[in-house]
PDB file of N, CA and C in Angstrom:
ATOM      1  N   UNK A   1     -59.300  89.415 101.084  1.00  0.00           N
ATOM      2  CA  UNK A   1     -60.238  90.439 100.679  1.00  0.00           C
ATOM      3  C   UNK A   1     -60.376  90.441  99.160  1.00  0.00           C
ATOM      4  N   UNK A   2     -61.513  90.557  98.553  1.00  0.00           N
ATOM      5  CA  UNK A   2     -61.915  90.256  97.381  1.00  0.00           C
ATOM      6  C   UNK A   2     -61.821  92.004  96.552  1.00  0.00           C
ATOM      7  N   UNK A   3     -61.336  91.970  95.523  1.00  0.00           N
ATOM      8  CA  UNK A   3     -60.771  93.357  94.590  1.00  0.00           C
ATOM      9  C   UNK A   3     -61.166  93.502  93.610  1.00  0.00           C
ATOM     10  N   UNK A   4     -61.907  94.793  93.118  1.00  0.00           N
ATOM     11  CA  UNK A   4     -63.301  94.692  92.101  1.00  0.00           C
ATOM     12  C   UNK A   4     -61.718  95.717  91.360  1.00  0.00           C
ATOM     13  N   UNK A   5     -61.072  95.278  90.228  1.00  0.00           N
ATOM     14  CA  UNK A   5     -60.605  96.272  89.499  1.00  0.00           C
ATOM     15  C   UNK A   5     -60.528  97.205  88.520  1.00  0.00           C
ATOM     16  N   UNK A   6     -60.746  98.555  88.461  1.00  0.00           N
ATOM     17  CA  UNK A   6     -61.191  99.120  87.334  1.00  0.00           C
ATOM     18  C   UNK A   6     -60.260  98.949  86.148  1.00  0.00           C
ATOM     19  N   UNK A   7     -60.721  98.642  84.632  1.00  0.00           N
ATOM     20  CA  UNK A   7     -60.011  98.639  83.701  1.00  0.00           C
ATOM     21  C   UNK A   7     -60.755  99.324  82.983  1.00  0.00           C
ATOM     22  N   UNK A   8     -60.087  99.531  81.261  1.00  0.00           N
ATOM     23  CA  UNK A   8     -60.503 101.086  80.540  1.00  0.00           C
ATOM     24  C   UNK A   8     -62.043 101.024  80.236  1.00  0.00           C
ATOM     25  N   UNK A   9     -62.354  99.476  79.941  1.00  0.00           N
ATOM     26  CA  UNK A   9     -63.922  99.871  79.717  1.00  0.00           C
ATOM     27  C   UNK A   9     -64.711  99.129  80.550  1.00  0.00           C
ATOM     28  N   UNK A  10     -64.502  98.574  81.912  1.00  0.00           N
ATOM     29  CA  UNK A  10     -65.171  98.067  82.503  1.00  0.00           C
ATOM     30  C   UNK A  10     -64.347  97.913  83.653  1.00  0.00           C
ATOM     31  N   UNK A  11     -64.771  96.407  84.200  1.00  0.00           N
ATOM     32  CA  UNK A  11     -63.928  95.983  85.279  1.00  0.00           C
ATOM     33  C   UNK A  11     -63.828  94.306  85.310  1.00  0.00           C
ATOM     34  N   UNK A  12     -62.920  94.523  86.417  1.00  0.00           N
ATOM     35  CA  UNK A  12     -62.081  92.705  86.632  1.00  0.00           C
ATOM     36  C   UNK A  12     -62.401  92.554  88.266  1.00  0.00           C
ATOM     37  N   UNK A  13     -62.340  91.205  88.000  1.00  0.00           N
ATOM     38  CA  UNK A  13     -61.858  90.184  89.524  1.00  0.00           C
ATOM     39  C   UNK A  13     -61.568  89.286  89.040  1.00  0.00           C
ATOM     40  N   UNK A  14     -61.215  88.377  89.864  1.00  0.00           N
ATOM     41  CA  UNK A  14     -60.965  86.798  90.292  1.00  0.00           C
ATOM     42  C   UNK A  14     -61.904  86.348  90.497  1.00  0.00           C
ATOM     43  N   UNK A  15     -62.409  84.921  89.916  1.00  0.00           N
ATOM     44  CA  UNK A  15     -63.410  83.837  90.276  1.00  0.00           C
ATOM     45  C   UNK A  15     -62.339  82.256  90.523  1.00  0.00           C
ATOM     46  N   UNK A  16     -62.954  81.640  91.313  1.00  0.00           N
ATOM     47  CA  UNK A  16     -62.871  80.290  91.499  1.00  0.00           C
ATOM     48  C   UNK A  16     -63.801  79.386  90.792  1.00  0.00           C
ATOM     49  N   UNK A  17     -63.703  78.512  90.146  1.00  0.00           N
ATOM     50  CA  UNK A  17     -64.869  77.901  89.882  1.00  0.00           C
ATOM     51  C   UNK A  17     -64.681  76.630  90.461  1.00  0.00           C
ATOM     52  N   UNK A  18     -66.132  75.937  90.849  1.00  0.00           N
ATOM     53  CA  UNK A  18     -66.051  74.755  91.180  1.00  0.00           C
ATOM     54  C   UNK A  18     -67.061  73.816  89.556  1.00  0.00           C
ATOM     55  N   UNK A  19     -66.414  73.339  89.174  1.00  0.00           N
ATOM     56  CA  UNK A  19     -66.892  72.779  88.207  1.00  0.00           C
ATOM     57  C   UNK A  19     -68.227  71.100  88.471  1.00  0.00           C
ATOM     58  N   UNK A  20     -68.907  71.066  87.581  1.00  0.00           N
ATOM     59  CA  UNK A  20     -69.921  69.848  88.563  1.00  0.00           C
ATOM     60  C   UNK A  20     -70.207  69.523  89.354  1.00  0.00           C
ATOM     61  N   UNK A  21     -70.828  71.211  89.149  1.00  0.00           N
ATOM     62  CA  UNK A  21     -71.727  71.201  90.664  1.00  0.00           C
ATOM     63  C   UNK A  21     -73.415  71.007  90.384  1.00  0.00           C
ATOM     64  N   UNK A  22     -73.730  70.915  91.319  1.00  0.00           N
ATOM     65  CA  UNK A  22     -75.103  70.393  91.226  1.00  0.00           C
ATOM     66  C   UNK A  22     -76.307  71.207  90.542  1.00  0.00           C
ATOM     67  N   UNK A  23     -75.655  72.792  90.544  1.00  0.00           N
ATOM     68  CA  UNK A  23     -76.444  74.159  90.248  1.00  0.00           C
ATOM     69  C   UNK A  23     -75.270  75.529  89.888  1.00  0.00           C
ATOM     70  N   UNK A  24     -75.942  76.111  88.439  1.00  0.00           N
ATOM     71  CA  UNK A  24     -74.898  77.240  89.108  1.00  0.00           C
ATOM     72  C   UNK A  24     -75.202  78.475  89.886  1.00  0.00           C
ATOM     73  N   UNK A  25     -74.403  78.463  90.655  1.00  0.00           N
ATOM     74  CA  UNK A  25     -74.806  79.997  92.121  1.00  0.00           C
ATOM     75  C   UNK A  25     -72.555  80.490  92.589  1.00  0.00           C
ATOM     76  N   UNK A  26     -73.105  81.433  92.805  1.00  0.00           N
ATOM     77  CA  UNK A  26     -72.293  82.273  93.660  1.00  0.00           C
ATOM     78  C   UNK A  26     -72.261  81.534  94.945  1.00  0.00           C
ATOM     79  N   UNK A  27     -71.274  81.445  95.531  1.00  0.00           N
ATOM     80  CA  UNK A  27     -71.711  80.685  97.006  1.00  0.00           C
ATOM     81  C   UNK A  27     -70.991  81.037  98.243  1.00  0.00           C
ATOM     82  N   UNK A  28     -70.134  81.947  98.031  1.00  0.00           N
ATOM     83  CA  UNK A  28     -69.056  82.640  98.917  1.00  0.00           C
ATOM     84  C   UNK A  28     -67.368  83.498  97.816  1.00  0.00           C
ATOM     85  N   UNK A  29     -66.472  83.045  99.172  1.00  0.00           N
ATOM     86  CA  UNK A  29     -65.733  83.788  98.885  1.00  0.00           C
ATOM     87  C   UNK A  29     -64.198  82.127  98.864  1.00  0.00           C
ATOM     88  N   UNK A  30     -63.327  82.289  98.188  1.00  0.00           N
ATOM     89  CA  UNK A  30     -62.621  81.874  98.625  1.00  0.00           C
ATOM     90  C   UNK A  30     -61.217  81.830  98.220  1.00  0.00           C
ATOM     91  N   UNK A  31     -60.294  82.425  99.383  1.00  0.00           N
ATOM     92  CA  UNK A  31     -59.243  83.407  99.325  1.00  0.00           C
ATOM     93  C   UNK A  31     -60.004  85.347  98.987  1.00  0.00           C
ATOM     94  N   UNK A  32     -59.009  85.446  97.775  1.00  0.00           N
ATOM     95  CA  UNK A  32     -59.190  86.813  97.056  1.00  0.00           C
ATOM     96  C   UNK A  32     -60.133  86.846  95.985  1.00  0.00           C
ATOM     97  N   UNK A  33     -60.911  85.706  95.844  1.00  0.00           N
ATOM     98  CA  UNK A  33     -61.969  84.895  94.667  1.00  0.00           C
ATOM     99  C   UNK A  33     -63.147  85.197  95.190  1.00  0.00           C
ATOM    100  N   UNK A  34     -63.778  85.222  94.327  1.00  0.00           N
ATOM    101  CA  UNK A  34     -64.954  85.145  94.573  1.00  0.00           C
ATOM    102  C   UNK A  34     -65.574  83.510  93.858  1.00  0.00           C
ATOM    103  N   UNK A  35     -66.398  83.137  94.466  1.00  0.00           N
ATOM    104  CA  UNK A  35     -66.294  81.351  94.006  1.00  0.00           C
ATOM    105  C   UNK A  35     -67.690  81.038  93.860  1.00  0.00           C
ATOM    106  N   UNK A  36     -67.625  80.412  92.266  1.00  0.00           N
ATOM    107  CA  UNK A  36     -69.030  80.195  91.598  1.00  0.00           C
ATOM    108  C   UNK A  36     -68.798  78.325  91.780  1.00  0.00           C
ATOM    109  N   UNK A  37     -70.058  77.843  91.456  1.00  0.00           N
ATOM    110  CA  UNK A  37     -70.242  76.562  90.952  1.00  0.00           C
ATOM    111  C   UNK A  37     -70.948  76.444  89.856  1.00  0.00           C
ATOM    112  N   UNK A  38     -70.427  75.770  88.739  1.00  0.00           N
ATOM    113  CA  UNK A  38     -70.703  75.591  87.461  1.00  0.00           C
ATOM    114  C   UNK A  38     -71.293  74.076  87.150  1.00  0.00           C
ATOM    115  N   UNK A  39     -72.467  73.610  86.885  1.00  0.00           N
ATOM    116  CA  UNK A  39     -72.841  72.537  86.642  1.00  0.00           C
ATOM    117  C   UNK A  39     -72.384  71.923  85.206  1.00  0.00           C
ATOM    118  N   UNK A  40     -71.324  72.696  84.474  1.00  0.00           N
ATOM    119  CA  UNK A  40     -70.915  72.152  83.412  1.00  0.00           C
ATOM    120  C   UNK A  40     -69.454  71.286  84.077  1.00  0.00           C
ATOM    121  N   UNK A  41     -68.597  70.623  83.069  1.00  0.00           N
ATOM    122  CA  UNK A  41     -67.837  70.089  83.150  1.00  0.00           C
ATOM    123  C   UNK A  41     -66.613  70.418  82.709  1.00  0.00           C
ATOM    124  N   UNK A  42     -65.062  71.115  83.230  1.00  0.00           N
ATOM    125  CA  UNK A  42     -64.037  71.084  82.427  1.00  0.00           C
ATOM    126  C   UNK A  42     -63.371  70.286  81.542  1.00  0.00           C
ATOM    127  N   UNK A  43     -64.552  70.135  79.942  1.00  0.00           N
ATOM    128  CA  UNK A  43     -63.571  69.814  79.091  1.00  0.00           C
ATOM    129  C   UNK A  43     -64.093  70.285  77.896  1.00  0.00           C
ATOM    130  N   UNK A  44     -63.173  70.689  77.369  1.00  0.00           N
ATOM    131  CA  UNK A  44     -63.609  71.550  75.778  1.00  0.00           C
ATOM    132  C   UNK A  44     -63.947  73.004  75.878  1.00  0.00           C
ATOM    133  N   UNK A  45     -63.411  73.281  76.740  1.00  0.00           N
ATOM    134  CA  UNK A  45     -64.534  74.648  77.313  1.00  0.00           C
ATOM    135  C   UNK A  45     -65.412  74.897  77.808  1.00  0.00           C
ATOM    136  N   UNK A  46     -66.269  73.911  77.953  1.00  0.00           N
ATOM    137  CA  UNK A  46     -67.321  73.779  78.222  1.00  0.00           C
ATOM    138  C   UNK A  46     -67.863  74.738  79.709  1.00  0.00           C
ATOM    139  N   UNK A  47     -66.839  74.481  80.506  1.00  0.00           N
ATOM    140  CA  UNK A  47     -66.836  75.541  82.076  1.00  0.00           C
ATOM    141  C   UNK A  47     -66.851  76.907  81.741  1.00  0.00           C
ATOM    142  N   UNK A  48     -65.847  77.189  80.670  1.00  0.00           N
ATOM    143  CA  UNK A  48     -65.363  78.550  80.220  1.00  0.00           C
ATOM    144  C   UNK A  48     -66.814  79.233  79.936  1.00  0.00           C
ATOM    145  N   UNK A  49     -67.371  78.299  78.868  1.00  0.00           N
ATOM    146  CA  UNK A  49     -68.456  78.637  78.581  1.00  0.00           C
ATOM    147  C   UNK A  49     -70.236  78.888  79.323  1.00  0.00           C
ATOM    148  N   UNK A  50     -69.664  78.259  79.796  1.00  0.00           N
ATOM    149  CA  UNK A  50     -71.121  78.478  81.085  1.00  0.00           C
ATOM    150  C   UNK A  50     -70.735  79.602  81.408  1.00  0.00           C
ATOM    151  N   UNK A  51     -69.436  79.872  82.354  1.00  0.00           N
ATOM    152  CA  UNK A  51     -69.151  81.254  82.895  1.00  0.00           C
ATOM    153  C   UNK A  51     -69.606  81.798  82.448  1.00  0.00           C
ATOM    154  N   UNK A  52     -69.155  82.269  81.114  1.00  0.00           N
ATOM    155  CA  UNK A  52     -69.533  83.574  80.355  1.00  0.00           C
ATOM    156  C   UNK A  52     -70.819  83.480  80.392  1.00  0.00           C
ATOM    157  N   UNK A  53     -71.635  83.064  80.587  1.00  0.00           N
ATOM    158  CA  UNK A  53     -73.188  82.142  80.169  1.00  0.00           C
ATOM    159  C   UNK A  53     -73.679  82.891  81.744  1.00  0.00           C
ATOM    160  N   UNK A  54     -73.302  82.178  82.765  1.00  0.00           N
ATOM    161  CA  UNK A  54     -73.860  82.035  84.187  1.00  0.00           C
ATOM    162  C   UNK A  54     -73.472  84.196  84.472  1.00  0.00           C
ATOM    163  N   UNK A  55     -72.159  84.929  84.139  1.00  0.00           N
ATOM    164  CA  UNK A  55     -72.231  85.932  84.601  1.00  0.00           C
ATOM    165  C   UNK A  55     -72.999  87.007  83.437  1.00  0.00           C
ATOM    166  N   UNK A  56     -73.144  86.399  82.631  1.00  0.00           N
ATOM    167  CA  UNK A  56     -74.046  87.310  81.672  1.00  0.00           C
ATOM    168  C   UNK A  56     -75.495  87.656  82.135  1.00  0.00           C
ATOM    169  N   UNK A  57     -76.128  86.492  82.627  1.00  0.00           N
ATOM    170  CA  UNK A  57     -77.159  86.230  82.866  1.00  0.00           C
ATOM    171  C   UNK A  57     -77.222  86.842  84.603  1.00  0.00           C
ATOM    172  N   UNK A  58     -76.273  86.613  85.307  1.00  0.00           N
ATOM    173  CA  UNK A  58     -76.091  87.178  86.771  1.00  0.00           C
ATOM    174  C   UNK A  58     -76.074  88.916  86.801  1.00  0.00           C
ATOM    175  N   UNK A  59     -75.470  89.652  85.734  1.00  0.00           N
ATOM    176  CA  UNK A  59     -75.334  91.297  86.091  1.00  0.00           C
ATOM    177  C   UNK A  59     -76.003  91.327  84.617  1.00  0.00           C
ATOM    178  N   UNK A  60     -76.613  90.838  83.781  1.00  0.00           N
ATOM    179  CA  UNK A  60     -78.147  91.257  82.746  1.00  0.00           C
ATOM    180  C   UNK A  60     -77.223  91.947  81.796  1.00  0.00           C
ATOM    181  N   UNK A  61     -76.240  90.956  81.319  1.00  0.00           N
ATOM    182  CA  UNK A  61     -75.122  91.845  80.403  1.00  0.00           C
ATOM    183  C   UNK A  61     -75.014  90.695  79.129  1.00  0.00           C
ATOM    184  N   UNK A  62     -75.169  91.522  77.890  1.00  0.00           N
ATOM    185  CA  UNK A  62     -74.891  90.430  76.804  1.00  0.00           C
ATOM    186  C   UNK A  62     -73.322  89.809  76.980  1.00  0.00           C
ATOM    187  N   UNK A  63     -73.441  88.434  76.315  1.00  0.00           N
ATOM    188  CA  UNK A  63     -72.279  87.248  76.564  1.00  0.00           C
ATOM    189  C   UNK A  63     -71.070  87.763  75.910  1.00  0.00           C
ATOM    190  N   UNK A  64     -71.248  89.001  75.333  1.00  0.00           N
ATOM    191  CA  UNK A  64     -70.207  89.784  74.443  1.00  0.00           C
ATOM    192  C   UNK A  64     -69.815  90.444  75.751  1.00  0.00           C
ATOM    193  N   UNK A  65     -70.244  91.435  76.751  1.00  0.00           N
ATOM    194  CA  UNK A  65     -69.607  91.775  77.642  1.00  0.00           C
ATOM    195  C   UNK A  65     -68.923  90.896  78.425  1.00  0.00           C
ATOM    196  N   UNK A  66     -69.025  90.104  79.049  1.00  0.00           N
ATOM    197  CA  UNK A  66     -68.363  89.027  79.603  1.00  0.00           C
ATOM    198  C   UNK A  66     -67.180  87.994  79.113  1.00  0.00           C
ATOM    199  N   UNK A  67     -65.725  88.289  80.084  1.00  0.00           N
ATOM    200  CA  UNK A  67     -64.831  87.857  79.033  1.00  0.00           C
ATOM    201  C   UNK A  67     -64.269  87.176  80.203  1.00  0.00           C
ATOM    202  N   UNK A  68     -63.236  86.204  79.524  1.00  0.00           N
ATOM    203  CA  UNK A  68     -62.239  85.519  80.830  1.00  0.00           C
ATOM    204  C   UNK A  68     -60.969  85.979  80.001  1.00  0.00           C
ATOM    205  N   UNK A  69     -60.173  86.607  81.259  1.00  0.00           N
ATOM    206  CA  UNK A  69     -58.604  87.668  80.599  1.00  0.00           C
ATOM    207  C   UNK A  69     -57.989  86.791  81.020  1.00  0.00           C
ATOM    208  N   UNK A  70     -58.087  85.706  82.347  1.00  0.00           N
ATOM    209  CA  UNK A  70     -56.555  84.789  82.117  1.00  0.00           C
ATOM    210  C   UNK A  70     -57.503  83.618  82.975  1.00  0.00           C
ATOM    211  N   UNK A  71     -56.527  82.652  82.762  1.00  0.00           N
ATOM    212  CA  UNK A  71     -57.239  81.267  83.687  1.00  0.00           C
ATOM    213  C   UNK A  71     -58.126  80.129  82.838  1.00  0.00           C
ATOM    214  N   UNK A  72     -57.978  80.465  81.376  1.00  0.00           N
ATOM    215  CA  UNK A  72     -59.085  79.953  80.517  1.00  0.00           C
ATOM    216  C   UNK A  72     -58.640  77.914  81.158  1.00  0.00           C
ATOM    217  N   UNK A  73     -57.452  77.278  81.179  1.00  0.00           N
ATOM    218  CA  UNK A  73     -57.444  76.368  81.525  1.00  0.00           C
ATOM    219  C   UNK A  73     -56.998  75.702  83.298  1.00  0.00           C
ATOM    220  N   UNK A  74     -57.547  77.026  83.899  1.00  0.00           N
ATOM    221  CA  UNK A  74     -57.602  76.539  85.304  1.00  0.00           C
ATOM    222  C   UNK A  74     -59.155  76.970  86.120  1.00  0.00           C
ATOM    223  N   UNK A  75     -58.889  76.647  87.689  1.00  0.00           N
ATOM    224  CA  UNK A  75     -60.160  77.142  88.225  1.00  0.00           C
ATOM    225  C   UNK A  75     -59.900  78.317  88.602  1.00  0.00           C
ATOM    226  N   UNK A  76     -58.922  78.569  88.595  1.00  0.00           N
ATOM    227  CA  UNK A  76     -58.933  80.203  89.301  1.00  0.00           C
ATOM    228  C   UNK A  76     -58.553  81.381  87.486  1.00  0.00           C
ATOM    229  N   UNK A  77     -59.717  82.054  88.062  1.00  0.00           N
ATOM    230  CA  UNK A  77     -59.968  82.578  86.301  1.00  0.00           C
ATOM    231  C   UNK A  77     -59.991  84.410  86.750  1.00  0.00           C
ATOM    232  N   UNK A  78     -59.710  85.089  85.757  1.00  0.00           N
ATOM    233  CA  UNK A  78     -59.947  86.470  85.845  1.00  0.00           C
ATOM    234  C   UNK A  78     -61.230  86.959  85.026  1.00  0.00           C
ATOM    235  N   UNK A  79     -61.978  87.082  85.246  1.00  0.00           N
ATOM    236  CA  UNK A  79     -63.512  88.044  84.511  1.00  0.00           C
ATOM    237  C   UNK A  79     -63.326  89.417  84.705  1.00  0.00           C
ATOM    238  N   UNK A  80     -63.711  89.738  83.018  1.00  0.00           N
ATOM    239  CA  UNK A  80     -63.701  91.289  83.637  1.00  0.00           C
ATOM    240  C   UNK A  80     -65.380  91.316  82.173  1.00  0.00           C
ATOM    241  N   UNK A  81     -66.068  92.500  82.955  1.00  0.00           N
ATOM    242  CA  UNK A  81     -67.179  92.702  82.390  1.00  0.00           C
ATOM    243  C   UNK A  81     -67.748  93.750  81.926  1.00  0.00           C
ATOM    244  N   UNK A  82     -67.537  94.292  80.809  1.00  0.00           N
ATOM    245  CA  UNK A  82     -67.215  95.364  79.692  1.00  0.00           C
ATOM    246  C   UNK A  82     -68.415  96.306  80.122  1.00  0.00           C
ATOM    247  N   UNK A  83     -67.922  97.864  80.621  1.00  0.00           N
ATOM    248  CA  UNK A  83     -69.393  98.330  80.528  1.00  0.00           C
ATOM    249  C   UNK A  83     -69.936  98.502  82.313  1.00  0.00           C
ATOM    250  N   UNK A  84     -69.406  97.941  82.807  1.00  0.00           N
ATOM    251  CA  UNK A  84     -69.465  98.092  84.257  1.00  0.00           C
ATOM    252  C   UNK A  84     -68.612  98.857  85.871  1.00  0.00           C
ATOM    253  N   UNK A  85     -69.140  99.002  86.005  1.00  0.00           N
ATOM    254  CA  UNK A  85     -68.506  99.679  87.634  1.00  0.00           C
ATOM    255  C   UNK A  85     -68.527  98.887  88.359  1.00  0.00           C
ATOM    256  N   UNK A  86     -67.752  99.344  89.566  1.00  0.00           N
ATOM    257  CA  UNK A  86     -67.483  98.359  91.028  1.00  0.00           C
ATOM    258  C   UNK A  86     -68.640  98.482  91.264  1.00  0.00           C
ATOM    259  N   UNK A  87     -69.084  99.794  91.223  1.00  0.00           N
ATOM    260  CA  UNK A  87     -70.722 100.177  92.124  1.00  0.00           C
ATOM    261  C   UNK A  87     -71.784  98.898  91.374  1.00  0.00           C
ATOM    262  N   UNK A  88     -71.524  98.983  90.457  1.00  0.00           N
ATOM    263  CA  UNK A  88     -72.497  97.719  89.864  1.00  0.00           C
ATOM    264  C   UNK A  88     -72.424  96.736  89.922  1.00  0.00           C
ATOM    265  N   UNK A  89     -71.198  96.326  90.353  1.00  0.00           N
ATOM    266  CA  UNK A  89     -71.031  94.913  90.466  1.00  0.00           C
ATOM    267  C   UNK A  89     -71.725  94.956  92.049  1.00  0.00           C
ATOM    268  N   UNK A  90     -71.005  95.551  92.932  1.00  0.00           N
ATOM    269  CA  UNK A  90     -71.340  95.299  94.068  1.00  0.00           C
ATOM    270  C   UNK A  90     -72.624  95.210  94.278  1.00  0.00           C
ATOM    271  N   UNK A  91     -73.804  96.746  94.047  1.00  0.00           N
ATOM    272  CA  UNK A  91     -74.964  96.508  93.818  1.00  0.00           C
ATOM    273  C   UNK A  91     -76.108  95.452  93.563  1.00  0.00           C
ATOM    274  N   UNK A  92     -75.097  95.063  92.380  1.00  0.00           N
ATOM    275  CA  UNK A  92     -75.783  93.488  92.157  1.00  0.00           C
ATOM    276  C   UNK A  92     -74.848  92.531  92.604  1.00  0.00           C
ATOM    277  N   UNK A  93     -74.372  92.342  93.306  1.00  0.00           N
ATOM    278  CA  UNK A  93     -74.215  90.943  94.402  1.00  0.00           C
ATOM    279  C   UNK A  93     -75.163  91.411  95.341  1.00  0.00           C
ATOM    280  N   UNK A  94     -75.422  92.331  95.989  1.00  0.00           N
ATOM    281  CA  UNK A  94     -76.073  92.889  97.226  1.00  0.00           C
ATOM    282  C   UNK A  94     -77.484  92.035  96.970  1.00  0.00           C
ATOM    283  N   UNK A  95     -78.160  92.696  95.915  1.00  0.00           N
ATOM    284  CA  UNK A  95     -79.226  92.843  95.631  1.00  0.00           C
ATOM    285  C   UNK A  95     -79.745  91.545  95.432  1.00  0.00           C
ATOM    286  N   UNK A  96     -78.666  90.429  95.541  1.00  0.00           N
ATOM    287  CA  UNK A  96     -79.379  89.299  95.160  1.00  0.00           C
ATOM    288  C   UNK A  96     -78.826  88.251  95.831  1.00  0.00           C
ATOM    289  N   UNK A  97     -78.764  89.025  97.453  1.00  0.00           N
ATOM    290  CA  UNK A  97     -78.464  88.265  98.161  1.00  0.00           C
ATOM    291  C   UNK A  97     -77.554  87.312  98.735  1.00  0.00           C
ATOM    292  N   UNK A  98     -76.813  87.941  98.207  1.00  0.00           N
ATOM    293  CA  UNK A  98     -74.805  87.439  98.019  1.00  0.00           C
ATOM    294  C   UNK A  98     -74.118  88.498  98.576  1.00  0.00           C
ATOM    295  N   UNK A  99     -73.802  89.138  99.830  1.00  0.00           N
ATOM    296  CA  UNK A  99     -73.143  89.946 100.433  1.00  0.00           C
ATOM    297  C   UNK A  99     -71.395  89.124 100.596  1.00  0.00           C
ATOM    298  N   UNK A 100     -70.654  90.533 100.700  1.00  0.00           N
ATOM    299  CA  UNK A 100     -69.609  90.237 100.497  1.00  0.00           C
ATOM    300  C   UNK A 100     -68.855  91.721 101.035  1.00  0.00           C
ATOM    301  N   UNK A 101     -68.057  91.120 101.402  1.00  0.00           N
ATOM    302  CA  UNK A 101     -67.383  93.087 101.796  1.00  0.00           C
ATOM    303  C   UNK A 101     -66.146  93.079 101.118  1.00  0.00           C
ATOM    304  N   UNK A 102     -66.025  94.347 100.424  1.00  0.00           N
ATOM    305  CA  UNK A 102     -65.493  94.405  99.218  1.00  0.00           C
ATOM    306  C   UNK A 102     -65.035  96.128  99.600  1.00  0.00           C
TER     307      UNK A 102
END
């Protein structure tokens, strides 16, 4: 089961990333993750950086809200996104066609 967590000025989860992938999208769930594909490549940051890039652009939040709190050199990463609620996160997965029960 996937865990939207509140922190003091926003909130956290878990992402998976699949790195060089063909597109980036949301595409399920996997484990306690929620699991993106990143058409960038892990090296230099470069993945790190899309993230922040791909969820900024996913919940309409400047790249300053969007942070990675642990995982910077693996696939399983923590995001938390400054400024937000569960209700909003969830909202917008809903809304765009990415259901998930949460």
């Amino acid at each position: 089961m996937w865990h939207i967590n509140d922190v003091d000025n926003g909130v956290q989860f878990n992402i998976r990333v699949q790195p060089r992938a063909s597109k980036n999208e949301i595409v399920g769930m996997y484990g306690d993750a929620l699991k993106v594909r990143l058409t960038s490549p892990p090296v230099d940051g470069a993945a790190n950086g899309a993230c922040i890039a791909f969820f900024s652009k996913y919940f309409k939040v400047t790249k300053g809200q969007v942070e990675i709190v642990a995982g910077h050199k693996s696939r399983d990463k923590v995001i938390k996104i400054i400024g937000f609620s569960q209700e909003q996160v969830k909202n917008c997965l809903k809304s765009k066609e990415f259901v998930i029960n949460v």
